[in-house]
PDB file of N, CA and C in Angstrom:
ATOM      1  N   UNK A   1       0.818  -1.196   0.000  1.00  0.00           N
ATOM      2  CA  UNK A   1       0.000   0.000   0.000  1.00  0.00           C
ATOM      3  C   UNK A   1       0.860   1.257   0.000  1.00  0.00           C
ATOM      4  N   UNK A   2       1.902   1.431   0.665  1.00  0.00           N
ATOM      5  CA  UNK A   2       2.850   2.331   0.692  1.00  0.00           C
ATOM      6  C   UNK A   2       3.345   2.825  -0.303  1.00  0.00           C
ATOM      7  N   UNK A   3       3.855   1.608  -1.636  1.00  0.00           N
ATOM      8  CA  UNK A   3       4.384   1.844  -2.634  1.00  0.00           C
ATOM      9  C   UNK A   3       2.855   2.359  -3.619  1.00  0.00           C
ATOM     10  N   UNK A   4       2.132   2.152  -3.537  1.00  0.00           N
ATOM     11  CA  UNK A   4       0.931   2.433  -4.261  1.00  0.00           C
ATOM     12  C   UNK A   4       0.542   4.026  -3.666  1.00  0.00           C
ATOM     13  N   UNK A   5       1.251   4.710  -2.455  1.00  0.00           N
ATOM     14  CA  UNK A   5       0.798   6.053  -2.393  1.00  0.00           C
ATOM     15  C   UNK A   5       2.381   6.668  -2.490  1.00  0.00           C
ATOM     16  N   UNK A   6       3.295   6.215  -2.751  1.00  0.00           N
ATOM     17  CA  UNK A   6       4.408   7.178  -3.478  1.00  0.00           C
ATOM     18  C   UNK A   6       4.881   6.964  -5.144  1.00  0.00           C
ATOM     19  N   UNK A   7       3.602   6.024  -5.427  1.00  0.00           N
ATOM     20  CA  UNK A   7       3.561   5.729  -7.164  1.00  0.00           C
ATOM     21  C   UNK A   7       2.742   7.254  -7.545  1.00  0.00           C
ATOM     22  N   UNK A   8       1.970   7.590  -6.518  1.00  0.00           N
ATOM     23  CA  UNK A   8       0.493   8.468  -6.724  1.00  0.00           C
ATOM     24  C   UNK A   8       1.326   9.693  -6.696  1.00  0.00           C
ATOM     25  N   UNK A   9       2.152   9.751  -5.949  1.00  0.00           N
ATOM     26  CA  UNK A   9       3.040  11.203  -5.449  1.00  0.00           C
ATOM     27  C   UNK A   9       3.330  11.475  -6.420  1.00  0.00           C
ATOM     28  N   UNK A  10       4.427  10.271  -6.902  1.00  0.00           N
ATOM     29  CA  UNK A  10       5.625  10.581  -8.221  1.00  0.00           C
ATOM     30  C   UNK A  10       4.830  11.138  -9.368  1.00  0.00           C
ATOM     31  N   UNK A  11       3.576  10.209  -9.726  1.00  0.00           N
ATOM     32  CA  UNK A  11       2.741  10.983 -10.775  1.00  0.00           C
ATOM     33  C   UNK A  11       2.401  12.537 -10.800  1.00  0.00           C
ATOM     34  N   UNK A  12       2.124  12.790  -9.568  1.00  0.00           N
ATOM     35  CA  UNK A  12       1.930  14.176  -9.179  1.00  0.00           C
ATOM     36  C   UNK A  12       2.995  14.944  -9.088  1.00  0.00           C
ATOM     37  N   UNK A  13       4.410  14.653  -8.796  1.00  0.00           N
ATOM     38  CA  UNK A  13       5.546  15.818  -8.821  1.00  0.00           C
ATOM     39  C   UNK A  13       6.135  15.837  -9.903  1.00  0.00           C
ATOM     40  N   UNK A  14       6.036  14.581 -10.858  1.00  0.00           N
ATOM     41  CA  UNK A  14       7.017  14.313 -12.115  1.00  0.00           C
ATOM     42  C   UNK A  14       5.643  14.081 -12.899  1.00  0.00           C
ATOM     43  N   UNK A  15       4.740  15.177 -13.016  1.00  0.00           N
ATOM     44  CA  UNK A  15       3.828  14.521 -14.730  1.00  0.00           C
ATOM     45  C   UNK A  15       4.854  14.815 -15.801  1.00  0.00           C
ATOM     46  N   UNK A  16       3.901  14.129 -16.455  1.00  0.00           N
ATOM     47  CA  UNK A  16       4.652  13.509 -17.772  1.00  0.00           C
ATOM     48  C   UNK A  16       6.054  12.802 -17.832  1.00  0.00           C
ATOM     49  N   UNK A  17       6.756  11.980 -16.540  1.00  0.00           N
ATOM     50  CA  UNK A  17       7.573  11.378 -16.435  1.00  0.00           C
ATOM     51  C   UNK A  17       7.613  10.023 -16.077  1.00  0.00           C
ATOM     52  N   UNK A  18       6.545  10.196 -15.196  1.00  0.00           N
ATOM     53  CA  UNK A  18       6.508   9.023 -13.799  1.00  0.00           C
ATOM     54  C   UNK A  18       5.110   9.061 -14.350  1.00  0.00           C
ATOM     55  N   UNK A  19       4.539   7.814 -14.221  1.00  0.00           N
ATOM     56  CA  UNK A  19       3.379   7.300 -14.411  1.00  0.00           C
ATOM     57  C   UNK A  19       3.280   5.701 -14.436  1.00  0.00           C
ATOM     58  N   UNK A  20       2.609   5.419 -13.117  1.00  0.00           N
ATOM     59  CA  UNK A  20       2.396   3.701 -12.622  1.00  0.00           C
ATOM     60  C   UNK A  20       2.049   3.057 -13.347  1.00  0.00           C
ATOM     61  N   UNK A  21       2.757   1.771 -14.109  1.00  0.00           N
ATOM     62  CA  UNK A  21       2.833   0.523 -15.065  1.00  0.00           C
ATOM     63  C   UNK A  21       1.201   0.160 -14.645  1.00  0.00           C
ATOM     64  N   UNK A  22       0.496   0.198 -13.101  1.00  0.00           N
ATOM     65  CA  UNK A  22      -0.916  -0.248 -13.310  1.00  0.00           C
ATOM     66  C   UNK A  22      -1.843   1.181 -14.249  1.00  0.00           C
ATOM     67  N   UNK A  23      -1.245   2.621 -14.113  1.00  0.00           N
ATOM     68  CA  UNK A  23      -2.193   3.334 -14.462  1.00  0.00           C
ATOM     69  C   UNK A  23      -1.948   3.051 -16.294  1.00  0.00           C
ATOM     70  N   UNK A  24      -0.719   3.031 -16.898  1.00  0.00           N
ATOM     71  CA  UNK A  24      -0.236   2.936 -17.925  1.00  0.00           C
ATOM     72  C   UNK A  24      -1.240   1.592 -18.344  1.00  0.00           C
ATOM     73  N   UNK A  25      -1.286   0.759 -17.831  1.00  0.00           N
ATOM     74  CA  UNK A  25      -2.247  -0.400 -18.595  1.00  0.00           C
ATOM     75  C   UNK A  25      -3.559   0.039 -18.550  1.00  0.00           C
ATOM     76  N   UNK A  26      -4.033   0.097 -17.214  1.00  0.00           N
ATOM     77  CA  UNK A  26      -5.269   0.416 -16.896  1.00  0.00           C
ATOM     78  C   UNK A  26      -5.863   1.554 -17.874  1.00  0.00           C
ATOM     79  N   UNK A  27      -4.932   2.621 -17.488  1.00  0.00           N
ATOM     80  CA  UNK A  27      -6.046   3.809 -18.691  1.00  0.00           C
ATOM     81  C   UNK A  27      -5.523   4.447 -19.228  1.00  0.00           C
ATOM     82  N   UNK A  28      -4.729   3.681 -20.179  1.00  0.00           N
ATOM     83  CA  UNK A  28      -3.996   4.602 -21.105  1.00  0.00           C
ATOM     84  C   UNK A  28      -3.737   3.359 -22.327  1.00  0.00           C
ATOM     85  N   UNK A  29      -3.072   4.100 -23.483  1.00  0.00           N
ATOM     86  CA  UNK A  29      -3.124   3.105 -24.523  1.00  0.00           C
ATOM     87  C   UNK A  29      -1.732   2.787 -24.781  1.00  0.00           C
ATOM     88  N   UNK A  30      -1.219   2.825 -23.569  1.00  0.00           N
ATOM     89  CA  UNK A  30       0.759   2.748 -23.753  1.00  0.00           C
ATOM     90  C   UNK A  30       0.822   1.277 -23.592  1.00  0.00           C
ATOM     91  N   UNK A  31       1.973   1.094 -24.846  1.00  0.00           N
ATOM     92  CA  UNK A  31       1.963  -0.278 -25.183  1.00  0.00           C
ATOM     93  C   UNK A  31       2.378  -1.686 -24.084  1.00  0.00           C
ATOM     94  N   UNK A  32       2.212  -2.743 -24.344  1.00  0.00           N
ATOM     95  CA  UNK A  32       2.677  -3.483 -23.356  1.00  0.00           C
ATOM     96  C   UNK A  32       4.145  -3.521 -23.241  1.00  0.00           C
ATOM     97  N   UNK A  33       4.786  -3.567 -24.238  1.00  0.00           N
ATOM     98  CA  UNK A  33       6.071  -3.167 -24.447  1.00  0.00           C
ATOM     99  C   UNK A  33       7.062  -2.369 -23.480  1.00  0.00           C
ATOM    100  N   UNK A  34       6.013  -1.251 -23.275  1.00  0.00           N
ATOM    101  CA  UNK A  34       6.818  -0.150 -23.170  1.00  0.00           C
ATOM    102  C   UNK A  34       6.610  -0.186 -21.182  1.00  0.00           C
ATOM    103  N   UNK A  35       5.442  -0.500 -21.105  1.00  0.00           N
ATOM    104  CA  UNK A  35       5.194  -0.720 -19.768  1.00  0.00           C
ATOM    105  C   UNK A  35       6.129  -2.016 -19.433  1.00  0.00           C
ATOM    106  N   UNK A  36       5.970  -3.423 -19.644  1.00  0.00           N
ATOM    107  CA  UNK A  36       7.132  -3.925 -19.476  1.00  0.00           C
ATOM    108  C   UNK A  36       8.450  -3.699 -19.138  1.00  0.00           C
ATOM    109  N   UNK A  37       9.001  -2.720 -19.758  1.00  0.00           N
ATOM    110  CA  UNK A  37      10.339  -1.884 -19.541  1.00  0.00           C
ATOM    111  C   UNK A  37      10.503  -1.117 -18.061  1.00  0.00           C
ATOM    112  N   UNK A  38       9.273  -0.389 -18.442  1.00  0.00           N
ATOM    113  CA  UNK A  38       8.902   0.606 -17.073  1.00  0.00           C
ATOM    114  C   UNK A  38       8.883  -0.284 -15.789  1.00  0.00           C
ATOM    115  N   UNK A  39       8.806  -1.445 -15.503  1.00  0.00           N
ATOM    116  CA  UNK A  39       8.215  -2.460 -14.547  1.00  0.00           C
ATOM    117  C   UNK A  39      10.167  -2.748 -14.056  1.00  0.00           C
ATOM    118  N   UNK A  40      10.756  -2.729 -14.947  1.00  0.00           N
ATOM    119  CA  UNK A  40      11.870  -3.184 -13.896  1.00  0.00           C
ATOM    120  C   UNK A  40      12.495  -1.554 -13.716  1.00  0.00           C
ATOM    121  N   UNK A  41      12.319  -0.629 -14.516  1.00  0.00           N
ATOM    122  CA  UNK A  41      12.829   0.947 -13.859  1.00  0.00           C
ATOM    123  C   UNK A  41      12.363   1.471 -12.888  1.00  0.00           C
ATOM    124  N   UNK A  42      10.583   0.996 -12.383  1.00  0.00           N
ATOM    125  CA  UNK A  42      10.331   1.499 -11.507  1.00  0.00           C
ATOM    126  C   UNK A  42      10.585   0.499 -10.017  1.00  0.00           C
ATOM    127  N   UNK A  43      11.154  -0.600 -10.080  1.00  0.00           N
ATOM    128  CA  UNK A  43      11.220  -1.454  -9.117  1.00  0.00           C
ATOM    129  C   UNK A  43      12.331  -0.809  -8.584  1.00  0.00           C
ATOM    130  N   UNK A  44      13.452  -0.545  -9.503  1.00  0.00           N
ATOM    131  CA  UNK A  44      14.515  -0.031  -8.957  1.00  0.00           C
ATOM    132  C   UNK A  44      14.385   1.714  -8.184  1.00  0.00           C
ATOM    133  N   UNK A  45      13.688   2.343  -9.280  1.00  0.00           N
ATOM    134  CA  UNK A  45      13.446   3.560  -8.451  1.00  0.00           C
ATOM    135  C   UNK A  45      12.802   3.406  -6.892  1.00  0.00           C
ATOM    136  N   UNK A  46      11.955   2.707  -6.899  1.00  0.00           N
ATOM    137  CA  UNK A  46      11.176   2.401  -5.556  1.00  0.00           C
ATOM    138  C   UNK A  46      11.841   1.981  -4.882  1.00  0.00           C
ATOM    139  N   UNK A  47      12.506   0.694  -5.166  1.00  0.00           N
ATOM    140  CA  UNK A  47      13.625   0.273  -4.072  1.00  0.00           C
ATOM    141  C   UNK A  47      14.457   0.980  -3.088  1.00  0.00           C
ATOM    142  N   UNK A  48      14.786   1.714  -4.416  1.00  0.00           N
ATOM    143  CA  UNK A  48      16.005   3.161  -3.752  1.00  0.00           C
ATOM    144  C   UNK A  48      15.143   3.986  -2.860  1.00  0.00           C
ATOM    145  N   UNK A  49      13.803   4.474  -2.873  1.00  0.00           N
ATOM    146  CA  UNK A  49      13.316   5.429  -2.435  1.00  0.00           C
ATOM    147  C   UNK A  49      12.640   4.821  -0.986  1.00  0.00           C
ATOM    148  N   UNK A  50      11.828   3.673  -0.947  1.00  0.00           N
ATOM    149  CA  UNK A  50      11.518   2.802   0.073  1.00  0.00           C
ATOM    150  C   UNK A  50      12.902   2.639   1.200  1.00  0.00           C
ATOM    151  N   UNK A  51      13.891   2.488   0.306  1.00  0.00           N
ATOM    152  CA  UNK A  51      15.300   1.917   1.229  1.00  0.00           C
ATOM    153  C   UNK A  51      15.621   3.128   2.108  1.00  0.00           C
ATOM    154  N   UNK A  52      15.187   4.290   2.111  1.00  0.00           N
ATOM    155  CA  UNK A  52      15.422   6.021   2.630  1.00  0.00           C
ATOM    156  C   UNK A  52      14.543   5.801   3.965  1.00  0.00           C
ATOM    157  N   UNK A  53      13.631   4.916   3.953  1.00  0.00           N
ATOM    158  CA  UNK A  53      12.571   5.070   5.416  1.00  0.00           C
ATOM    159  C   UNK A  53      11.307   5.818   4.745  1.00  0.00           C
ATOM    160  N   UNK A  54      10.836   6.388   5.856  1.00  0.00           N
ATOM    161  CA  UNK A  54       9.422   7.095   5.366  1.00  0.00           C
ATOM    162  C   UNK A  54       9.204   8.324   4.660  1.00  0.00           C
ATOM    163  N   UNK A  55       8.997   8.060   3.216  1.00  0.00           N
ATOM    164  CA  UNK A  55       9.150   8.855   1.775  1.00  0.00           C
ATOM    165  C   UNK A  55       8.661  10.083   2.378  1.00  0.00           C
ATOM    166  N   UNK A  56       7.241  10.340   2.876  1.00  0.00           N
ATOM    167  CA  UNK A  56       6.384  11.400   3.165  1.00  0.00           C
ATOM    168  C   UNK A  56       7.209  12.296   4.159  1.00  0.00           C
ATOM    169  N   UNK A  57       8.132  11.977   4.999  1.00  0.00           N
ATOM    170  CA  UNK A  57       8.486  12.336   6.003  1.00  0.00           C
ATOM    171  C   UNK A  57      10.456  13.220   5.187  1.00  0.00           C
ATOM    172  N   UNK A  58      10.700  11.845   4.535  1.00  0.00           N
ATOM    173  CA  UNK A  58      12.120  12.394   3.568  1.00  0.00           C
ATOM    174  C   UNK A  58      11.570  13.476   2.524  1.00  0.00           C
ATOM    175  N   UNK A  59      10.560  13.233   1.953  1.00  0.00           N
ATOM    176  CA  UNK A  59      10.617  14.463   0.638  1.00  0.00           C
ATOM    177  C   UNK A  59      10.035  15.698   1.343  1.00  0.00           C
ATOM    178  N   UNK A  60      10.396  16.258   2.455  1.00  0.00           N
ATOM    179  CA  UNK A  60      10.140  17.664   2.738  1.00  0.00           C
ATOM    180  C   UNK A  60      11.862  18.083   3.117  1.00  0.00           C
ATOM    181  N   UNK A  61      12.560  17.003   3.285  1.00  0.00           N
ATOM    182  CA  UNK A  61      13.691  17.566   3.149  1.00  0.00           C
ATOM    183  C   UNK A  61      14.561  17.758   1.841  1.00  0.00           C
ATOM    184  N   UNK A  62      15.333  18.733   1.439  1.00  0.00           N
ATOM    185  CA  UNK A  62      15.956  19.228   0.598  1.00  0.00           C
ATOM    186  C   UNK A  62      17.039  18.496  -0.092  1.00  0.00           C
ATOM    187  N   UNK A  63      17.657  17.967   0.527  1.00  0.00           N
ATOM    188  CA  UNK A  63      18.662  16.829   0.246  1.00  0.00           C
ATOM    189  C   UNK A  63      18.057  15.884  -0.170  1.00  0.00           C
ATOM    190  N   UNK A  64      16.613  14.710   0.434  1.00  0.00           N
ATOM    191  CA  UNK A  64      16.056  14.144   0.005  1.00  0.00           C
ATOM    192  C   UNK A  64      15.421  14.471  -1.336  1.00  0.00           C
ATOM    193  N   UNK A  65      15.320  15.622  -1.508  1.00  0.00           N
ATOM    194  CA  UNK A  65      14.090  15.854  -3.022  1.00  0.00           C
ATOM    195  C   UNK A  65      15.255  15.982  -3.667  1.00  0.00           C
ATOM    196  N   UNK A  66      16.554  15.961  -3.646  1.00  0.00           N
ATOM    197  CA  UNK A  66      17.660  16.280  -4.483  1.00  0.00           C
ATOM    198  C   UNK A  66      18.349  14.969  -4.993  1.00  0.00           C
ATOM    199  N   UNK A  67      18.450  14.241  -4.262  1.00  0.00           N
ATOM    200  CA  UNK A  67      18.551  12.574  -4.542  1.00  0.00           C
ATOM    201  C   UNK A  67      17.771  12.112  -5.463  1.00  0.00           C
ATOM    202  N   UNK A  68      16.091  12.603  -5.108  1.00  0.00           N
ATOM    203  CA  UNK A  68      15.347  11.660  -5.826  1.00  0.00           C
ATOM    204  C   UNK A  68      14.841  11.990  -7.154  1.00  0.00           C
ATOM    205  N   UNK A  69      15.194  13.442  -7.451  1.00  0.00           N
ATOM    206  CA  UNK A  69      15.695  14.163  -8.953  1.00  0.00           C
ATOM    207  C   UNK A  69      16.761  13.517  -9.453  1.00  0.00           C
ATOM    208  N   UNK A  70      17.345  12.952  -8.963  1.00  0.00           N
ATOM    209  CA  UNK A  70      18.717  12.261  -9.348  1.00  0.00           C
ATOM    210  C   UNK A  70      18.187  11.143  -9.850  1.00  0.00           C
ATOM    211  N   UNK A  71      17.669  10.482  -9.189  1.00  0.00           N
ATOM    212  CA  UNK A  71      16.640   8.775  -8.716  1.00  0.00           C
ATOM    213  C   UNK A  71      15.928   8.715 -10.850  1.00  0.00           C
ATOM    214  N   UNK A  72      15.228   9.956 -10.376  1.00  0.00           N
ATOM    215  CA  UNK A  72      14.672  10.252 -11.736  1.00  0.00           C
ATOM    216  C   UNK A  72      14.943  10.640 -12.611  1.00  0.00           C
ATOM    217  N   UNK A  73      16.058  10.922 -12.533  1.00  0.00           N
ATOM    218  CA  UNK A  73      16.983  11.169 -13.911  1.00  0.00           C
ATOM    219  C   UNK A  73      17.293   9.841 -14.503  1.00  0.00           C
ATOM    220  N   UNK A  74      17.515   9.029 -13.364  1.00  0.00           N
ATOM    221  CA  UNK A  74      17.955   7.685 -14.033  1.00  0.00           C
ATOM    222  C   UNK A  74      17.133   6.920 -14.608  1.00  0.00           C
ATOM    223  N   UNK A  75      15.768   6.897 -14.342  1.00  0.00           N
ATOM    224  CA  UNK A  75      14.727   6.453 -14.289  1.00  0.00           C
ATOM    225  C   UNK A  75      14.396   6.707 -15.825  1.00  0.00           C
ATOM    226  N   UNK A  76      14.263   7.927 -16.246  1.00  0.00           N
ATOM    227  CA  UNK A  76      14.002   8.167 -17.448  1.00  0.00           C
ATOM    228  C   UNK A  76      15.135   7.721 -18.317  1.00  0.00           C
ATOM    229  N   UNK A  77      16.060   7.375 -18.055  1.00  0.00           N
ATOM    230  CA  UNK A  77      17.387   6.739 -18.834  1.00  0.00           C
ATOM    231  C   UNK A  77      17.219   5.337 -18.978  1.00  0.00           C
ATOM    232  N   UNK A  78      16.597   4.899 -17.989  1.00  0.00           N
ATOM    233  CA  UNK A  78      15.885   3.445 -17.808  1.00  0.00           C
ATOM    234  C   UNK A  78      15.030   3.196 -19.037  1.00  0.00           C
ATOM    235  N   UNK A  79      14.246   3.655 -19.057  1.00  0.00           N
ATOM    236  CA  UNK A  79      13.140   3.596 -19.882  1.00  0.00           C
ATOM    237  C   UNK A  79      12.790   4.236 -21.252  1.00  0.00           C
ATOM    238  N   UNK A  80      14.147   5.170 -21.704  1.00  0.00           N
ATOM    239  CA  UNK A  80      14.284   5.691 -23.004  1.00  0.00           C
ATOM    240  C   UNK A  80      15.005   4.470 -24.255  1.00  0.00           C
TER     241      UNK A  80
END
């Protein structure tokens, strides 16, 4: 459940970057392909971000939101 409300976040701080492999199937017409891909970039992004302790509590700090711009830089390198 945890990872299902910092999938919701990421959508919300990174649109048009970040967008959950369930929302990507569910309601959108992005290919299986491409979601496939996304499924092991976002395991790893999450991993990293879960492995920090409690996300809600880290992303008000500055250093934390600076990492995870980083996190997402890679992320989109993942999946290009």
């Amino acid at each position: 459940l945890e990872r299902k409300k910092i999938e919701k976040d990421l959508g919300l701080r990174f649109p048009g970057k970040f967008n959950s492999v369930y929302e990507m199937v569910s309601f959108s017409h992005t290919p299986y392909v491409y979601a496939l891909k996304c499924t092991n970039a976002q395991d790893t992004l999450l991993g990293k971000i879960m492995a920090q302790g409690d996300y809600f509590s880290n992303v008000k700090e500055e250093s934390f939101v600076s990492r995870l711009n980083g996190w997402m830089d890679e992320y989109m390198q993942m999946i290009s």
